[in-house]
Protein backbone atom coordinates (compact mmCIF):
# COMPACT_ATOMS: atom_id res chain seq x y z
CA UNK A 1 7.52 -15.73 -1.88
CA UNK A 2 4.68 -13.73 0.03
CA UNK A 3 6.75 -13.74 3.21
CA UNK A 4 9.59 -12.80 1.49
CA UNK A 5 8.31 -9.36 0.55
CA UNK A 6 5.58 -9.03 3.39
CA UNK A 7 9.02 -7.96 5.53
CA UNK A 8 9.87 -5.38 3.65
CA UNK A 9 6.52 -3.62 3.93
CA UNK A 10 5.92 -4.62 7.32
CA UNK A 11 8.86 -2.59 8.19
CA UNK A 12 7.90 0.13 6.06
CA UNK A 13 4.58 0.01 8.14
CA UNK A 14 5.73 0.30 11.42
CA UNK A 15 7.91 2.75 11.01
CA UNK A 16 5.28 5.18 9.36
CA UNK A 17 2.78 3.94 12.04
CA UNK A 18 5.46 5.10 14.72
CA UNK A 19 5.81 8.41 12.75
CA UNK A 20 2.14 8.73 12.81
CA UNK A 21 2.15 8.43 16.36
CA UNK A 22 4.52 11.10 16.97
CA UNK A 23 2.40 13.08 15.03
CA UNK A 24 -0.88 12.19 17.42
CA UNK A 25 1.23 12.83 19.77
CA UNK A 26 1.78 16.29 18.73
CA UNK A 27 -1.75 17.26 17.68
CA UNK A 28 -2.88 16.11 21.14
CA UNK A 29 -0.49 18.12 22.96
CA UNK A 30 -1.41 21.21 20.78
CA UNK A 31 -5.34 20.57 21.30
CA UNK A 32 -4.77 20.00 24.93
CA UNK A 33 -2.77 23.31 25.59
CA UNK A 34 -4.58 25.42 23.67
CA UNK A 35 -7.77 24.34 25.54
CA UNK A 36 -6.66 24.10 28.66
CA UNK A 37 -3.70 27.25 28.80
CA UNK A 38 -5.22 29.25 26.46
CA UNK A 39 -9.26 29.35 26.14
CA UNK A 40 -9.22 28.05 30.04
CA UNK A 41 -11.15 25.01 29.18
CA UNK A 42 -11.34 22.28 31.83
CA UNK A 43 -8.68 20.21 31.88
CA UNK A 44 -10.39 17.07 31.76
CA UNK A 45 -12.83 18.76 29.02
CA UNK A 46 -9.60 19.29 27.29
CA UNK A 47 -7.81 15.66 27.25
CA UNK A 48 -10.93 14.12 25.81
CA UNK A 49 -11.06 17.23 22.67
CA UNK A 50 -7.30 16.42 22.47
CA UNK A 51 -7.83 12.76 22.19
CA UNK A 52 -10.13 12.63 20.34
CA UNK A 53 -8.90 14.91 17.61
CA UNK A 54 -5.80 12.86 17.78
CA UNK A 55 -6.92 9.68 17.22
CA UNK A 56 -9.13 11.26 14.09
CA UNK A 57 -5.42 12.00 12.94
CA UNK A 58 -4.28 8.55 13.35
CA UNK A 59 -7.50 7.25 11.89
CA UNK A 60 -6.50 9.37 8.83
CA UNK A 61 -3.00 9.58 8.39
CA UNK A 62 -2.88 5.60 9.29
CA UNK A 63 -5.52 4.56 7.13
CA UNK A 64 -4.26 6.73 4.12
CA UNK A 65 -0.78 6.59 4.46
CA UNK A 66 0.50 3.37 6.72
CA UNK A 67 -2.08 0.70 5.35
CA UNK A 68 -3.53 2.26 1.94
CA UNK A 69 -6.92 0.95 2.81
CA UNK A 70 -8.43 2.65 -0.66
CA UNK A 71 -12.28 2.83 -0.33
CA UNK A 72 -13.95 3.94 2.92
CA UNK A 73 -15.46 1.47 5.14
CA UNK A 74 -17.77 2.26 8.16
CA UNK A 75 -16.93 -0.83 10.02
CA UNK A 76 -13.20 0.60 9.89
CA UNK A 77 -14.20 3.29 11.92
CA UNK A 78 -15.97 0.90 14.48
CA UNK A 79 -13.19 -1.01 14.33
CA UNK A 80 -10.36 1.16 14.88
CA UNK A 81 -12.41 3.18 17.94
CA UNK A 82 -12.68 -0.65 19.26
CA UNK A 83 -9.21 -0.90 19.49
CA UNK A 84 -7.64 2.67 20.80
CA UNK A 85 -10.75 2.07 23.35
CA UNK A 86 -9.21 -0.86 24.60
CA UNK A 87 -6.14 0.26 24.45
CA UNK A 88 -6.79 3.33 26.26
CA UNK A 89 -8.30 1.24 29.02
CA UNK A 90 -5.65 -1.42 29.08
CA UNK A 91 -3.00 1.62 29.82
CA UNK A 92 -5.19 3.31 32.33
CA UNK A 93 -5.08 0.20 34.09
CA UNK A 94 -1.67 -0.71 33.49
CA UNK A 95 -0.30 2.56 34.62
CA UNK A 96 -2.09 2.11 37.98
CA UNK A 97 -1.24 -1.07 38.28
CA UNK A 98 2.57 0.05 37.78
CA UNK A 99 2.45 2.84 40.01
CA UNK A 100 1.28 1.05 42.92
CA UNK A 101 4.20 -1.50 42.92
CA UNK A 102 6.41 1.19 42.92
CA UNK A 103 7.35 2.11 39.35
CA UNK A 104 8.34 5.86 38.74
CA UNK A 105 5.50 7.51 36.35
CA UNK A 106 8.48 7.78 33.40
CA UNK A 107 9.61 4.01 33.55
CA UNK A 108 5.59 3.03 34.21
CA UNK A 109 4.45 5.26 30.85
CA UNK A 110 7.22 3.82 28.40
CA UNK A 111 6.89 0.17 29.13
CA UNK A 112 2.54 1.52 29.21
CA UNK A 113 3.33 3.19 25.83
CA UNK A 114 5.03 0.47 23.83
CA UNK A 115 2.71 -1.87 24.90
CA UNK A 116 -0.46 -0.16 23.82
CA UNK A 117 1.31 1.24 20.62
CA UNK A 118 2.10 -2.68 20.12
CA UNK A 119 -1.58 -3.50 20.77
CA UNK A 120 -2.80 -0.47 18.32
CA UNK A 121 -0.22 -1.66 15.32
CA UNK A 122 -1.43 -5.26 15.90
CA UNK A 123 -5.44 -4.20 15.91
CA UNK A 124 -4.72 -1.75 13.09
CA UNK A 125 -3.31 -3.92 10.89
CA UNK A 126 -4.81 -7.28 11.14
CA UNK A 127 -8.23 -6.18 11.94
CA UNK A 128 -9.18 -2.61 11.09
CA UNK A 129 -7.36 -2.96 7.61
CA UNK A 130 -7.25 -6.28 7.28
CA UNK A 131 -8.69 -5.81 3.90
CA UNK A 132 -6.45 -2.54 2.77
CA UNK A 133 -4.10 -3.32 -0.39
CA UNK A 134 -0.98 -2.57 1.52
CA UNK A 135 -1.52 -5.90 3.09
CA UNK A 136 -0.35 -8.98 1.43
CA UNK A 137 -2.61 -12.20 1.48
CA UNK A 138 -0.46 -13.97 3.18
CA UNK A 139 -1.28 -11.72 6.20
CA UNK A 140 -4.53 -10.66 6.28
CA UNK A 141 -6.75 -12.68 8.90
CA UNK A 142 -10.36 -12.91 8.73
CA UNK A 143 -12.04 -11.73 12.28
């Protein structure tokens, strides 16, 4: 009977996860612009402000919203930096990786994307939240 309603809210959770990426998405762009084009911050100065006040969005927004994790954990935090790190570095890789055999930047960052937003939903919620009551039993791992 677990399985039977762990679909439901599995769906329900990647589609808010997907809607909270969006909004990352959106918060870094802002950051990024208004650094960069506006206060004439470094570029490179700017993606890592951006970034980094994007993935303190998704930190909130996913940890509140997507996977109801109720009381704060530090290891969370640990946790979830663990993951966007390694995803950050797996599409930094993958992207050069892509554009050397010849894939055009657009084709190269969507197949990058979805497999790094895969990666994050994954590490999100079987690891960072793992414990969160949004999360049935039946899928909660112990790592």
């Amino acid at each position: 009977m677990g399985r039977m309603h762990e679909s439901p809210r599995l769906s329900r959770q990647v589609l808010v996860f997907a809607a909270v990426g969006v909004l990352n998405t959106a918060v870094d762009t802002g950051v990024f612009f208004a650094l960069a084009a506006l206060c004439h911050v470094a570029s490179a100065v700017a993606q890592v402000v951006s970034y980094a006040c994007g993935m303190v969005n998704s930190f909130a927004w996913n940890r509140g919203v997507t996977f109801r994790a109720g009381a704060f954990r530090w290891g969370e935090v640990a946790r979830f930096a663990l993951v966007n790190g390694v995803s950050l570095v797996a599409s930094a890789v993958s992207i050069g990786l892509l554009s050397r055999e010849g894939w055009s930047l657009v084709a190269a960052k969507a197949v990058v994307t979805m497999g790094t937003w895969s990666l994050n939903f994954v590490g999100s919620k079987w690891w960072v939240w793992r414990h969160a009551r949004g999360q049935s039993s039946s899928s909660v791992r112990s790592v």
